[in-house]
C-alpha atoms as a PDB file:
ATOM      1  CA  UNK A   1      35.495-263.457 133.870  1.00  0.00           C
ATOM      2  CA  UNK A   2      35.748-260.597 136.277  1.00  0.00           C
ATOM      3  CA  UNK A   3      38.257-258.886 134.732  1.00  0.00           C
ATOM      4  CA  UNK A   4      36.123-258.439 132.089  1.00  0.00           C
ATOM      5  CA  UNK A   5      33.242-257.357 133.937  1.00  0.00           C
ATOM      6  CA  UNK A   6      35.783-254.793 135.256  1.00  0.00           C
ATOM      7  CA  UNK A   7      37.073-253.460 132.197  1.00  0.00           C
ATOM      8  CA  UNK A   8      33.185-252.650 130.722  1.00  0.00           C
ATOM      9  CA  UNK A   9      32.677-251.149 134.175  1.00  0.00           C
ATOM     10  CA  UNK A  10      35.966-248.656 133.390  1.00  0.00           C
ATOM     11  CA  UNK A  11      34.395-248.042 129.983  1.00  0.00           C
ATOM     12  CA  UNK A  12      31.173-247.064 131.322  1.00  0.00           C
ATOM     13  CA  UNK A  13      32.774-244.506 133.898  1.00  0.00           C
ATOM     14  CA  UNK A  14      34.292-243.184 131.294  1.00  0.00           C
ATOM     15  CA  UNK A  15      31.679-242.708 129.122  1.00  0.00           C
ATOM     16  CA  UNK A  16      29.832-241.318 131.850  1.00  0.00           C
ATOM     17  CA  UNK A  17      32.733-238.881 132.451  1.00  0.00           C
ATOM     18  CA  UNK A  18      32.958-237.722 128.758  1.00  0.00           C
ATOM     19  CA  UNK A  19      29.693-237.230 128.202  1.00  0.00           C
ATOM     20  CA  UNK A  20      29.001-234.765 131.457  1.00  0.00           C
ATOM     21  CA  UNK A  21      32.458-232.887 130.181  1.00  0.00           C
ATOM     22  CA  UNK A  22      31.211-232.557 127.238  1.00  0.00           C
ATOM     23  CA  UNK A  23      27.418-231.257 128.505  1.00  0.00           C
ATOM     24  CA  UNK A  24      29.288-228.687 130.589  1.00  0.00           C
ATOM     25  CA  UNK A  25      31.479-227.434 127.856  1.00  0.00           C
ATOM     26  CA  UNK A  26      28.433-227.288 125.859  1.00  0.00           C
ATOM     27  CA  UNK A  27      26.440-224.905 128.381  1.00  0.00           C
ATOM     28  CA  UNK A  28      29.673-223.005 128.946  1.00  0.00           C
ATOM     29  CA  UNK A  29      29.881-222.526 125.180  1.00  0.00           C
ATOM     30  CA  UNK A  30      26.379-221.207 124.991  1.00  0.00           C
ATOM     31  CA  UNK A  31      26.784-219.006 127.661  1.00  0.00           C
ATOM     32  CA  UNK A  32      29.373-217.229 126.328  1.00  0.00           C
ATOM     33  CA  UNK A  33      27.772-217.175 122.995  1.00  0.00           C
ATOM     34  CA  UNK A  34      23.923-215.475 124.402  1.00  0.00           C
ATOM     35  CA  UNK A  35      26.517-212.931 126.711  1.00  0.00           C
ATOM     36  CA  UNK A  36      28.657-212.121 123.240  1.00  0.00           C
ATOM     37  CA  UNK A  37      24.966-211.371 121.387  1.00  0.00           C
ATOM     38  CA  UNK A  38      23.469-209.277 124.240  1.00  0.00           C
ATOM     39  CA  UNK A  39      27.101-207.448 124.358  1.00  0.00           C
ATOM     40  CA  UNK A  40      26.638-206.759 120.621  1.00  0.00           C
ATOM     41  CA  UNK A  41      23.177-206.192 120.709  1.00  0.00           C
ATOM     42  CA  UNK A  42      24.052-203.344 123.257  1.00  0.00           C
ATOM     43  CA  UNK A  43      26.860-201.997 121.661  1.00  0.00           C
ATOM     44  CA  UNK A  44      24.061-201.041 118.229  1.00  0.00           C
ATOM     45  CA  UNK A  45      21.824-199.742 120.602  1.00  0.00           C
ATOM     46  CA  UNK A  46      24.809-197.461 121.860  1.00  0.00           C
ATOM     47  CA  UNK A  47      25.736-196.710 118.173  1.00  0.00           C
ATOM     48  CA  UNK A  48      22.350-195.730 117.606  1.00  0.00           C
ATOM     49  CA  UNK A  49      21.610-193.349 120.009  1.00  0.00           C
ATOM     50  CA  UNK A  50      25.244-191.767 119.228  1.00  0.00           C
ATOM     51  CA  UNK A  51      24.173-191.087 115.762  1.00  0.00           C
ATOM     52  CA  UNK A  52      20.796-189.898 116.604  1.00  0.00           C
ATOM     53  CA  UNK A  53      22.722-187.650 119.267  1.00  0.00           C
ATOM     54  CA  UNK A  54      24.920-186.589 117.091  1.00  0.00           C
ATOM     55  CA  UNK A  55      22.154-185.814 114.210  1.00  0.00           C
ATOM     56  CA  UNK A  56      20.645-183.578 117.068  1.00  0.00           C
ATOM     57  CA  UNK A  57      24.387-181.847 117.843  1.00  0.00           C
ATOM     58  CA  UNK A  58      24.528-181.030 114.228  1.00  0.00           C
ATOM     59  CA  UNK A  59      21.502-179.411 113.944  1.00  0.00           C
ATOM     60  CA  UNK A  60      22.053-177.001 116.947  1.00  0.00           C
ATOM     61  CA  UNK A  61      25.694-175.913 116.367  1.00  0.00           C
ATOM     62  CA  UNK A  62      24.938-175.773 112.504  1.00  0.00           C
ATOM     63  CA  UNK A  63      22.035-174.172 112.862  1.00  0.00           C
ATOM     64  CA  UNK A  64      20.343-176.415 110.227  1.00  0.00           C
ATOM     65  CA  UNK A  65      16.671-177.524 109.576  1.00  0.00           C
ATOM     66  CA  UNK A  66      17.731-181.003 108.277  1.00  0.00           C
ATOM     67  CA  UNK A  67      20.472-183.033 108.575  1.00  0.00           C
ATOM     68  CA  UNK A  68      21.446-186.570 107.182  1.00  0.00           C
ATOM     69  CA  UNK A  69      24.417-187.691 108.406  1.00  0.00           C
ATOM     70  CA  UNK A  70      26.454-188.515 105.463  1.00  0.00           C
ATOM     71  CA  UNK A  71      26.796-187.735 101.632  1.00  0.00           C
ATOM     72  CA  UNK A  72      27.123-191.491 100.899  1.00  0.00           C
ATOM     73  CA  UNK A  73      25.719-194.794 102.006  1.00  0.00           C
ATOM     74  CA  UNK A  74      27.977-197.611 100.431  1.00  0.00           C
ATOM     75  CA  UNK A  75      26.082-201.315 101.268  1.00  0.00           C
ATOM     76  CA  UNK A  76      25.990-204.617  99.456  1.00  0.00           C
ATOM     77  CA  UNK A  77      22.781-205.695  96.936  1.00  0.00           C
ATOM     78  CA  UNK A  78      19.634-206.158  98.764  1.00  0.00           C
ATOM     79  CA  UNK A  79      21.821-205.727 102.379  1.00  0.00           C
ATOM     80  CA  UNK A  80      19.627-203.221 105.254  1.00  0.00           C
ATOM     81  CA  UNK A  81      20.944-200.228 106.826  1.00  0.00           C
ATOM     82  CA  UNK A  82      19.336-198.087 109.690  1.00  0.00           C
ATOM     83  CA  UNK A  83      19.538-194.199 108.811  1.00  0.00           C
ATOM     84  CA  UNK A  84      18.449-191.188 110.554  1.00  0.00           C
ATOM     85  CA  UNK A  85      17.567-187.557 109.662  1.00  0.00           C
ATOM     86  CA  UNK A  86      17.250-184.808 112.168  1.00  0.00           C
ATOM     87  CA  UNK A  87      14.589-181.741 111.773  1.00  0.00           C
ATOM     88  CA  UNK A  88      14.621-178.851 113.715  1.00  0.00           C
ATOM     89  CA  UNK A  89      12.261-175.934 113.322  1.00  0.00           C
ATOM     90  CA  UNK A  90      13.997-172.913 112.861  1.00  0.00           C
ATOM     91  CA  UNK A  91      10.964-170.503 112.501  1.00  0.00           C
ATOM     92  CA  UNK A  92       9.212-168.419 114.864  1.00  0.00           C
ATOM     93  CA  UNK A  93       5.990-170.567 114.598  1.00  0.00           C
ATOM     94  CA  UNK A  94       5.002-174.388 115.002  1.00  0.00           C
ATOM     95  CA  UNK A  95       5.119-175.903 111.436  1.00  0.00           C
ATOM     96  CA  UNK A  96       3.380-179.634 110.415  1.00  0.00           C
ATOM     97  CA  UNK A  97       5.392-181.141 107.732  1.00  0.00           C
ATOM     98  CA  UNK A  98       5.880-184.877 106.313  1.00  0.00           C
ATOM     99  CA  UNK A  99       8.951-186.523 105.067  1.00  0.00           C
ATOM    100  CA  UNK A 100       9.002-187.475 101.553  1.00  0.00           C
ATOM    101  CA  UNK A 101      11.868-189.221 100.026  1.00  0.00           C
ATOM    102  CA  UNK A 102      12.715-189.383  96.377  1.00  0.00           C
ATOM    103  CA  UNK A 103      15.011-190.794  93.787  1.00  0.00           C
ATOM    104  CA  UNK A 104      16.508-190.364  90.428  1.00  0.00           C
ATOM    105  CA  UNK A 105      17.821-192.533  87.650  1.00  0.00           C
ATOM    106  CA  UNK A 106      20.040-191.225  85.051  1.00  0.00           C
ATOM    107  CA  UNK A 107      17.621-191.384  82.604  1.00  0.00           C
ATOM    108  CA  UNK A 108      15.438-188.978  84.179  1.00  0.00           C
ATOM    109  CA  UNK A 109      16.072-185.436  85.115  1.00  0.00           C
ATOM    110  CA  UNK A 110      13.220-185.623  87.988  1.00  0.00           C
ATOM    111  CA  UNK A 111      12.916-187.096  90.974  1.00  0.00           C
ATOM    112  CA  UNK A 112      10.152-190.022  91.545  1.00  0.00           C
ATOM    113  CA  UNK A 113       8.472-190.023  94.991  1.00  0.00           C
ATOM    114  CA  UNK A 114       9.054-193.644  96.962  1.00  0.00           C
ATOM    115  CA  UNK A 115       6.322-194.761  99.337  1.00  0.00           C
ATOM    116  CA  UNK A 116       7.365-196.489 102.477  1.00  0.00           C
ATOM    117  CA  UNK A 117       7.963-199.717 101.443  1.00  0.00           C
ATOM    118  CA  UNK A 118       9.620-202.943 103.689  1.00  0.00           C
ATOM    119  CA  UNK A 119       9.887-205.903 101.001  1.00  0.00           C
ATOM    120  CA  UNK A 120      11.968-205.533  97.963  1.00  0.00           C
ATOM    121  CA  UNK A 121      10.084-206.910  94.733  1.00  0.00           C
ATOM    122  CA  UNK A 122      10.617-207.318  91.083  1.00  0.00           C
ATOM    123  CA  UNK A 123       9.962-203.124  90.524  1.00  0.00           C
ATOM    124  CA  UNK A 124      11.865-202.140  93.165  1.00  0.00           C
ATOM    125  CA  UNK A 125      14.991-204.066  92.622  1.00  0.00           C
ATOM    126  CA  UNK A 126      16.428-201.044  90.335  1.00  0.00           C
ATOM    127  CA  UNK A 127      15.457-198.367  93.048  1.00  0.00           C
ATOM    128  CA  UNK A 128      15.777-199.706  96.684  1.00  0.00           C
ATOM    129  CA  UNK A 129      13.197-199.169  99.194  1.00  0.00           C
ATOM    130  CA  UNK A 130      12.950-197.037 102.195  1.00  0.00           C
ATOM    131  CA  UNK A 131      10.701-197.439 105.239  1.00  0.00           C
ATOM    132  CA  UNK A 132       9.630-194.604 107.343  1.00  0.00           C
ATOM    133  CA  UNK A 133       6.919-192.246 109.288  1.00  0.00           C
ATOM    134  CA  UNK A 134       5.204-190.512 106.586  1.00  0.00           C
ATOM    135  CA  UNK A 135       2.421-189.182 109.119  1.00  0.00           C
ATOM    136  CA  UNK A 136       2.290-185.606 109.485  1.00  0.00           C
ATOM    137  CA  UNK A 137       4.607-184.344 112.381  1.00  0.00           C
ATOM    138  CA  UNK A 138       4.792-181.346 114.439  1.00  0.00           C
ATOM    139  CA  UNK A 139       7.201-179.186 115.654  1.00  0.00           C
ATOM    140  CA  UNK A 140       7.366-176.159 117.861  1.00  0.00           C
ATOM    141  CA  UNK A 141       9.383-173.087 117.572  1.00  0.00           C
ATOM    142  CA  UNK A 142      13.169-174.459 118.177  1.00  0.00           C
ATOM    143  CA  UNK A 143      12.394-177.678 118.289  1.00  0.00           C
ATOM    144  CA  UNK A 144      14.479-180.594 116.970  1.00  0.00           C
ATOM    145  CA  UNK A 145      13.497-184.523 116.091  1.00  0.00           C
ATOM    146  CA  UNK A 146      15.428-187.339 115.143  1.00  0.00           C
ATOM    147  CA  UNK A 147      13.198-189.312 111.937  1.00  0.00           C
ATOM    148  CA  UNK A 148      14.350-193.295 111.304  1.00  0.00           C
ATOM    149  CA  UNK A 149      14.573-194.424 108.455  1.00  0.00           C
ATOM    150  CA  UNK A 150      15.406-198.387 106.808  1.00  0.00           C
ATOM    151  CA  UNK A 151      16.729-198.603 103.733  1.00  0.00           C
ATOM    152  CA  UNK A 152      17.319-201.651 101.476  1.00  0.00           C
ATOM    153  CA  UNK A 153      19.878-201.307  98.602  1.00  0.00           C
ATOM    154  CA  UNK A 154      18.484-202.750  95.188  1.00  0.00           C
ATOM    155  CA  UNK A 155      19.646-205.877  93.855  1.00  0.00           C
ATOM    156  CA  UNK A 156      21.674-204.163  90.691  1.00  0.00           C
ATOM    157  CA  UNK A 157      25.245-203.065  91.707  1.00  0.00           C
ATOM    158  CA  UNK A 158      25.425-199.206  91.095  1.00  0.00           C
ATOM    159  CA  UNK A 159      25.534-195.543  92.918  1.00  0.00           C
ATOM    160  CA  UNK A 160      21.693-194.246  93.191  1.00  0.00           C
ATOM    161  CA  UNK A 161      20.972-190.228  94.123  1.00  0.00           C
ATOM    162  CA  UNK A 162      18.394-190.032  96.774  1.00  0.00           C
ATOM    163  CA  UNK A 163      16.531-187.123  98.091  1.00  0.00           C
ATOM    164  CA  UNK A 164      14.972-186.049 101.510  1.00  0.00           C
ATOM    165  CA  UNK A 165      12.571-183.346 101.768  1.00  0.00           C
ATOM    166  CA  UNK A 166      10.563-182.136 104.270  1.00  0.00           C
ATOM    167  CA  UNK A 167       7.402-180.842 102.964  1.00  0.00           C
ATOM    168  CA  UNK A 168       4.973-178.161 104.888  1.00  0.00           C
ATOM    169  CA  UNK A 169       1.640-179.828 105.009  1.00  0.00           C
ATOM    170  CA  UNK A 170      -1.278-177.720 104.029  1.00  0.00           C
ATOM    171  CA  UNK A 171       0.342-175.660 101.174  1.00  0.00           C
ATOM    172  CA  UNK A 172       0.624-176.422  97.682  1.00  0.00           C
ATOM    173  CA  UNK A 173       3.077-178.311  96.548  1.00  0.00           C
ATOM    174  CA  UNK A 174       3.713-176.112  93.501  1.00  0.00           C
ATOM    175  CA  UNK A 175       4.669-173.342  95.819  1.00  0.00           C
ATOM    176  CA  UNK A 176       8.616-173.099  96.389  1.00  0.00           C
ATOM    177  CA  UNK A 177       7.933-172.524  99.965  1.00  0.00           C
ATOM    178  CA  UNK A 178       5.979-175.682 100.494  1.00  0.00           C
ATOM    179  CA  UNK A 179       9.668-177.277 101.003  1.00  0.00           C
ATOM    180  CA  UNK A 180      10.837-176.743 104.313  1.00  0.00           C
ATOM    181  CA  UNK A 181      14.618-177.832 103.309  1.00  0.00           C
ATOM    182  CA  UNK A 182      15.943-180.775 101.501  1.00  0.00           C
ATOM    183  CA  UNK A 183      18.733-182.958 101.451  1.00  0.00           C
ATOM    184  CA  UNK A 184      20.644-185.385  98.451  1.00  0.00           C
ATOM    185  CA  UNK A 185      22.930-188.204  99.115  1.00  0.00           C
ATOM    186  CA  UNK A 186      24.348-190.987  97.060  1.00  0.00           C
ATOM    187  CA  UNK A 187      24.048-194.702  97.657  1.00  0.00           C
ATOM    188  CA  UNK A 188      26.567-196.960  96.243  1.00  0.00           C
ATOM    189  CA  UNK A 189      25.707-200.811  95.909  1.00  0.00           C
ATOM    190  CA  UNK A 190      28.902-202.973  95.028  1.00  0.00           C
END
């Protein structure tokens, strides 16, 4: 009979031991999984602030008033992307603009102003949505800003032209000079 209290007695040590190996191995793998988030979570931040950087570089050596970093966006249906545009005020006085962004289907030969927007629904599943500061801004002579911008792709695999403008506030905008600049660019959804 004592054997066979000693035997259950192994068993339970062993239990024991499994269990707080398997607890530790547990923490360890959480660990490394919260350090492996915060490392990527960093590493977009980093991203981020390169682009915008760079969005800033481009307008000063171009000497541009707006730049958008690429000519296409390629995403998946209804997948999010951060974008940026960069402003910069080339005149010799403050100017007060807003952002407007517009699109065009190939039915249409103009382009339909978007509002900001940050759920997709059943009318914007053929055009996307964007989502963005449409305040009016400010800028002062030779000054530069970096604008954010979400986009979500539409639902419907296909390319979609897209434009940017920046639009003087207080003018009308019939006048040709009301646009400050403007910039197209093509998303593809596949």
């Amino acid at each position: 009979m004592r054997k066979h209290k000693k035997g259950a007695m192994n068993l339970s040590i062993e239990v024991i031991i499994v269990i707080v190996l398997a607890m530790t191995l547990l923490g360890l793998g959480l660990n490394f999984i919260r350090t492996q988030i915060r490392s990527i979570s960093d590493t977009a931040t980093t991203v981020q602030e390169q682009t915008r950087q760079a969005i800033l570089d481009d307008l000063r050596v171009g000497n541009k008033k707006l730049s958008f970093p690429t000519g296409r966006v390629t995403l998946a249906p209804n997948e999010r992307k951060d974008l940026a545009t960069g402003v910069q005020n080339l005149e010799d006085v403050p100017i007060e603009f807003t952002l407007k962004v517009s699109y065009r289907d190939a039915t249409d030969q103009t382009f339909k102003i978007l509002q900001p927007d940050s759920r997709l629904d059943d009318v914007d599943k053929t055009t996307g949505i964007f989502l963005w500061d449409n305040t009016v801004q400010k800028l002062g002579q030779g000054e530069s800003r970096v604008i954010p911008l979400n986009y979500q792709a539409p639902s419907i695999k296909d390319t979609y032209l897209y434009k940017i403008e920046i639009e003087r506030t207080g003018t009308n905008p019939n006048d040709p000079t009301s646009i400050y600049d403007a910039k197209t660019f093509f998303v593809t959804v596949g």
